[in-house]
N, C-alpha and C. Protein backbone atom coordinates (compact mmCIF):
# COMPACT_ATOMS: atom_id res chain seq x y z
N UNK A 1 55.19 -22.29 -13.71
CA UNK A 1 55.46 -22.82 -15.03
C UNK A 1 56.52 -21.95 -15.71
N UNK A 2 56.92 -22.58 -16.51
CA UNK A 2 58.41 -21.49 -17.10
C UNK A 2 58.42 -22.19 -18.62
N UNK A 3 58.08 -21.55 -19.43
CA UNK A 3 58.34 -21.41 -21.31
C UNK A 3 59.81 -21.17 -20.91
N UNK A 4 60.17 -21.92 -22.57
CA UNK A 4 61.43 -21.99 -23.17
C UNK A 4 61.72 -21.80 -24.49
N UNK A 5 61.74 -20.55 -24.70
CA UNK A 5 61.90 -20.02 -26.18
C UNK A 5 63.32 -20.14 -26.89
N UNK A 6 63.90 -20.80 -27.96
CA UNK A 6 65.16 -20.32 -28.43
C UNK A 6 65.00 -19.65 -29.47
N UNK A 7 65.96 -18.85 -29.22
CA UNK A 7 66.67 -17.43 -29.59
C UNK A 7 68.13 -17.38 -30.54
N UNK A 8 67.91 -16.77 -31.41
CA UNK A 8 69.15 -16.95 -32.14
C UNK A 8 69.96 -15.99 -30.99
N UNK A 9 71.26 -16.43 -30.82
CA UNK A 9 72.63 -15.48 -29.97
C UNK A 9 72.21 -13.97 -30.37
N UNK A 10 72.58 -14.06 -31.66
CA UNK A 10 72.72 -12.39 -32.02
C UNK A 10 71.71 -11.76 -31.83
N UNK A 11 70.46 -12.46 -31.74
CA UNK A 11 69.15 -11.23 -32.21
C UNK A 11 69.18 -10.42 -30.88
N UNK A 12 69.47 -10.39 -29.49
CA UNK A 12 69.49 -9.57 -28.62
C UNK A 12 70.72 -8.27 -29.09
N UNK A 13 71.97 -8.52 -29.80
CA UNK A 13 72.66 -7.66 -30.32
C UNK A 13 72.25 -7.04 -31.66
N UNK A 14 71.15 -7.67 -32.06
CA UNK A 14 70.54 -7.01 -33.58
C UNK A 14 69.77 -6.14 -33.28
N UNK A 15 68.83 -5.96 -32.06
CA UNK A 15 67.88 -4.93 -31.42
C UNK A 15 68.87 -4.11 -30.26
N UNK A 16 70.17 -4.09 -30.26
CA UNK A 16 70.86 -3.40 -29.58
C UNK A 16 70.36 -3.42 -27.40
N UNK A 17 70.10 -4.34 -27.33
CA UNK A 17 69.86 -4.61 -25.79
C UNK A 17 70.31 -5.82 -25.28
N UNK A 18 70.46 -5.90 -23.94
CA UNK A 18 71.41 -7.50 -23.39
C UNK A 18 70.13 -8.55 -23.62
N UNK A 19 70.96 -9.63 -23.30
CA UNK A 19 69.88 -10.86 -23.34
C UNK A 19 68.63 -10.87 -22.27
N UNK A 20 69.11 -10.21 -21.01
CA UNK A 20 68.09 -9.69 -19.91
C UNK A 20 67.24 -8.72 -20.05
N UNK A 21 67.46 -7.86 -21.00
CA UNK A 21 66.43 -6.92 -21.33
C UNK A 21 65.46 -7.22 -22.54
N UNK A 22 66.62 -8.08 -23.45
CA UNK A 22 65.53 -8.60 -24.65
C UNK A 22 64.80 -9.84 -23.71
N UNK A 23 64.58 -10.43 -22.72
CA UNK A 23 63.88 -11.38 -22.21
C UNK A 23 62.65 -10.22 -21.59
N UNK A 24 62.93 -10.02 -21.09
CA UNK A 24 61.60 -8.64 -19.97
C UNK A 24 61.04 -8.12 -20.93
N UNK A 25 61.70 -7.25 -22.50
CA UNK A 25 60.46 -7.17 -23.27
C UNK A 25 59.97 -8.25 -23.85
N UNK A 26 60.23 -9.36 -24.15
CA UNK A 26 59.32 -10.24 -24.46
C UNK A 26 58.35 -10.39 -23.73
N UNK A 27 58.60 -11.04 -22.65
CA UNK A 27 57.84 -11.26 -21.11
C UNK A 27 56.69 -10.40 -21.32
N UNK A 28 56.80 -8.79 -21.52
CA UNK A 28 56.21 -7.92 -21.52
C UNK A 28 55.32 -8.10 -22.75
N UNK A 29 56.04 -8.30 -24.06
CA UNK A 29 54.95 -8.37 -25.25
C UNK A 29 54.34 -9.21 -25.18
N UNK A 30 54.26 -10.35 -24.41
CA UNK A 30 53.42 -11.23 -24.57
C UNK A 30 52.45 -11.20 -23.53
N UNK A 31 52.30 -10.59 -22.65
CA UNK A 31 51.20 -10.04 -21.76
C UNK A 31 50.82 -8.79 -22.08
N UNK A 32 50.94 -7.79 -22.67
CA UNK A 32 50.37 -7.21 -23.75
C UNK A 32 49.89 -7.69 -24.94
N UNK A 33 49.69 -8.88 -25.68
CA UNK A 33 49.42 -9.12 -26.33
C UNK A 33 48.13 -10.13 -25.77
N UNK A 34 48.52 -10.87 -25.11
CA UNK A 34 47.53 -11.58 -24.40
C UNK A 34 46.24 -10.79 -23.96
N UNK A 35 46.99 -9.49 -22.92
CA UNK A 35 45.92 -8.37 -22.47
C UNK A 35 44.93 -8.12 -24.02
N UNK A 36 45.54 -8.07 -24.98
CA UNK A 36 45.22 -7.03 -26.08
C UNK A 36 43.63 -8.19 -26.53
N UNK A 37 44.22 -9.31 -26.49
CA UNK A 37 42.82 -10.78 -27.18
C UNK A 37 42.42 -10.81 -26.60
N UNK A 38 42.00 -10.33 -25.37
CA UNK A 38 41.66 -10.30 -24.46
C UNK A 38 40.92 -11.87 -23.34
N UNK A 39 42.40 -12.60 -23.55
CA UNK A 39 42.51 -13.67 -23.04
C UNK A 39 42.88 -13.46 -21.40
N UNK A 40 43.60 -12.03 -21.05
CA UNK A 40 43.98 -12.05 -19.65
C UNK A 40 43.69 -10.71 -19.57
N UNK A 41 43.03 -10.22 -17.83
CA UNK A 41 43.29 -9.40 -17.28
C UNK A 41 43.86 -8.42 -17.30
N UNK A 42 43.86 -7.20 -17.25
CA UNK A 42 44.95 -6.13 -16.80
C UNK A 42 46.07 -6.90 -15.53
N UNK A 43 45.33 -7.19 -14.59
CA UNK A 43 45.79 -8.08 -13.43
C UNK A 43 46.70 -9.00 -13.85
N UNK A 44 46.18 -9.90 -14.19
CA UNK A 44 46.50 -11.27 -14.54
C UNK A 44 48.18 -10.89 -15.63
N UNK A 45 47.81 -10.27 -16.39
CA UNK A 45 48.96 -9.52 -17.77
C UNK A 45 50.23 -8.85 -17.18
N UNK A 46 49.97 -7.93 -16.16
CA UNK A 46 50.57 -7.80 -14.91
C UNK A 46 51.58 -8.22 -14.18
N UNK A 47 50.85 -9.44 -13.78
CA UNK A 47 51.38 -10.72 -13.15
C UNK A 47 52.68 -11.47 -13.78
N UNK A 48 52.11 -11.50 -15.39
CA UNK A 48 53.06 -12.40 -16.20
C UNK A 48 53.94 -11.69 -16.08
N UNK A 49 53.88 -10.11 -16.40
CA UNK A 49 54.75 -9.21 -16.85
C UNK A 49 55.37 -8.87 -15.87
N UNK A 50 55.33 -9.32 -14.25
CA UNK A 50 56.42 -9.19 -13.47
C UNK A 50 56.21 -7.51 -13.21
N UNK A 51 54.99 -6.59 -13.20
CA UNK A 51 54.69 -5.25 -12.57
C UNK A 51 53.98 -5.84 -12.05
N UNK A 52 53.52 -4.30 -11.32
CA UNK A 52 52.14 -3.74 -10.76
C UNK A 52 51.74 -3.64 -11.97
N UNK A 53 49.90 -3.30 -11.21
CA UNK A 53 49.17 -3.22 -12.49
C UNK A 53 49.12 -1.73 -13.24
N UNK A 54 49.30 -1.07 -12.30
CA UNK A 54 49.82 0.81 -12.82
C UNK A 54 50.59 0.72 -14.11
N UNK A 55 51.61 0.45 -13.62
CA UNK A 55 52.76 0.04 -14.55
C UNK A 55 52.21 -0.69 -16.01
N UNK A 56 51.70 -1.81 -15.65
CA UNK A 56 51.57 -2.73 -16.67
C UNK A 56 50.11 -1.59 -17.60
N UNK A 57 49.12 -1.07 -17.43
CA UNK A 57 49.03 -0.08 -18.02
C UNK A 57 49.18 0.91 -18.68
N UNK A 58 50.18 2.00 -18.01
CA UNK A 58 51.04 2.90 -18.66
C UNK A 58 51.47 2.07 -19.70
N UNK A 59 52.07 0.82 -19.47
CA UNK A 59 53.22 0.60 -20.68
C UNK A 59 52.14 0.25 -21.75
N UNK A 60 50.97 0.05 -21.88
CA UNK A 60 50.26 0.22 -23.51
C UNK A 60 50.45 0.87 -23.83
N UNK A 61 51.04 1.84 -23.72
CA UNK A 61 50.38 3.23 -24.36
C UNK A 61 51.72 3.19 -25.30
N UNK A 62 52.66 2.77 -25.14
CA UNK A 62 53.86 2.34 -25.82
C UNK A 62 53.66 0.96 -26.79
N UNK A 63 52.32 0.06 -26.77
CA UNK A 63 52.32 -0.91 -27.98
C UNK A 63 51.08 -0.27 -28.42
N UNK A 64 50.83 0.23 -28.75
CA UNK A 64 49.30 1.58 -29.11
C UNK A 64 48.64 1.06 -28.63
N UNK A 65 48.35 0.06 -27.52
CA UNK A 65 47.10 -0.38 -26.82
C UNK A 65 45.97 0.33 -26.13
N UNK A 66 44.69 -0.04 -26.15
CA UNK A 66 44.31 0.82 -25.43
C UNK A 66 44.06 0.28 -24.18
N UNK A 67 43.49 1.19 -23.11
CA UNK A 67 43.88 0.45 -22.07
C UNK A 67 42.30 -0.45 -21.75
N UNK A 68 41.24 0.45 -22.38
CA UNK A 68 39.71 0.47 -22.41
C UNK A 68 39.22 0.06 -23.50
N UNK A 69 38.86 -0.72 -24.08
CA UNK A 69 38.50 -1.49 -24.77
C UNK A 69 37.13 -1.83 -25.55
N UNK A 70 35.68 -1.03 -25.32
CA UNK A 70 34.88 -1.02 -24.79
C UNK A 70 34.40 -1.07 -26.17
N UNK A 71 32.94 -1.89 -26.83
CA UNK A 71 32.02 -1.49 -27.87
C UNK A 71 31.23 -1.06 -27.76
N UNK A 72 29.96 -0.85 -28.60
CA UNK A 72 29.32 0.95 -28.29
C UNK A 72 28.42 0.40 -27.36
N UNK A 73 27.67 -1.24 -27.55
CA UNK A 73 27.32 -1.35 -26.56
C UNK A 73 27.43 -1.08 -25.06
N UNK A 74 28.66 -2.23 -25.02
CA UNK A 74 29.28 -2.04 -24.05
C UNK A 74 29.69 -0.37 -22.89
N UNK A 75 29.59 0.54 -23.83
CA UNK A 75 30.02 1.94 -23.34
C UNK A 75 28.27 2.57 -23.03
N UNK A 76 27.80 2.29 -23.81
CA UNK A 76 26.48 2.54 -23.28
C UNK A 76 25.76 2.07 -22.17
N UNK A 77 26.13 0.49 -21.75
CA UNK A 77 25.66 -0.05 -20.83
C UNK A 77 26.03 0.64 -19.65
N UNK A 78 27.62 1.19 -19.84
CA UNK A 78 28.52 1.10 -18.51
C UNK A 78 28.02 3.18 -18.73
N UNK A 79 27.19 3.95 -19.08
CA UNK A 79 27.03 5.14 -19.22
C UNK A 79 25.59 4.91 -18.69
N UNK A 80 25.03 4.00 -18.82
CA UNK A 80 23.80 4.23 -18.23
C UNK A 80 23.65 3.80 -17.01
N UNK A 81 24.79 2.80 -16.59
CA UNK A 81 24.74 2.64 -14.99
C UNK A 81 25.63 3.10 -14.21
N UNK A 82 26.36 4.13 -14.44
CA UNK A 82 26.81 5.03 -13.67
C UNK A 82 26.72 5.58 -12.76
């Protein structure tokens, strides 16, 4: 499947990057963002985003994401079955 976003011309020269690099961070923010609602995967987010999943990790740490997500439940459950 392939989205089709338009783009004003300039805004890739208003954020100072080519049209190929302002496309890959999009690509990228929007599987970070997706990751973030947690509508997709680390995997899956990954995927969109055209990395590995290493990669596609590290790079939260650059939209303040976290990578772990966890509520207290949740951290308790996963502490008691350890």
């Amino acid at each position: 499947m392939q989205i089709q976003v338009n783009v004003p011309p300039n805004l890739p020269d208003a954020i100072q990057c080519s049209p190929e690099q302002f496309a890959r961070e999009a690509k990228i923010a929007m599987a970070v963002k997706l990751f973030e609602m947690k509508r997709l995967s680390s995997g899956m987010a990954a995927v969109l985003a055209d990395m590995d999943r290493v990669a596609f990790l590290a790079e939260l740490h650059s939209y303040n994401i976290a990578m772990i997500d966890l509520d207290t439940d949740e951290l308790e459950s996963d502490t008691n079955n350890a």
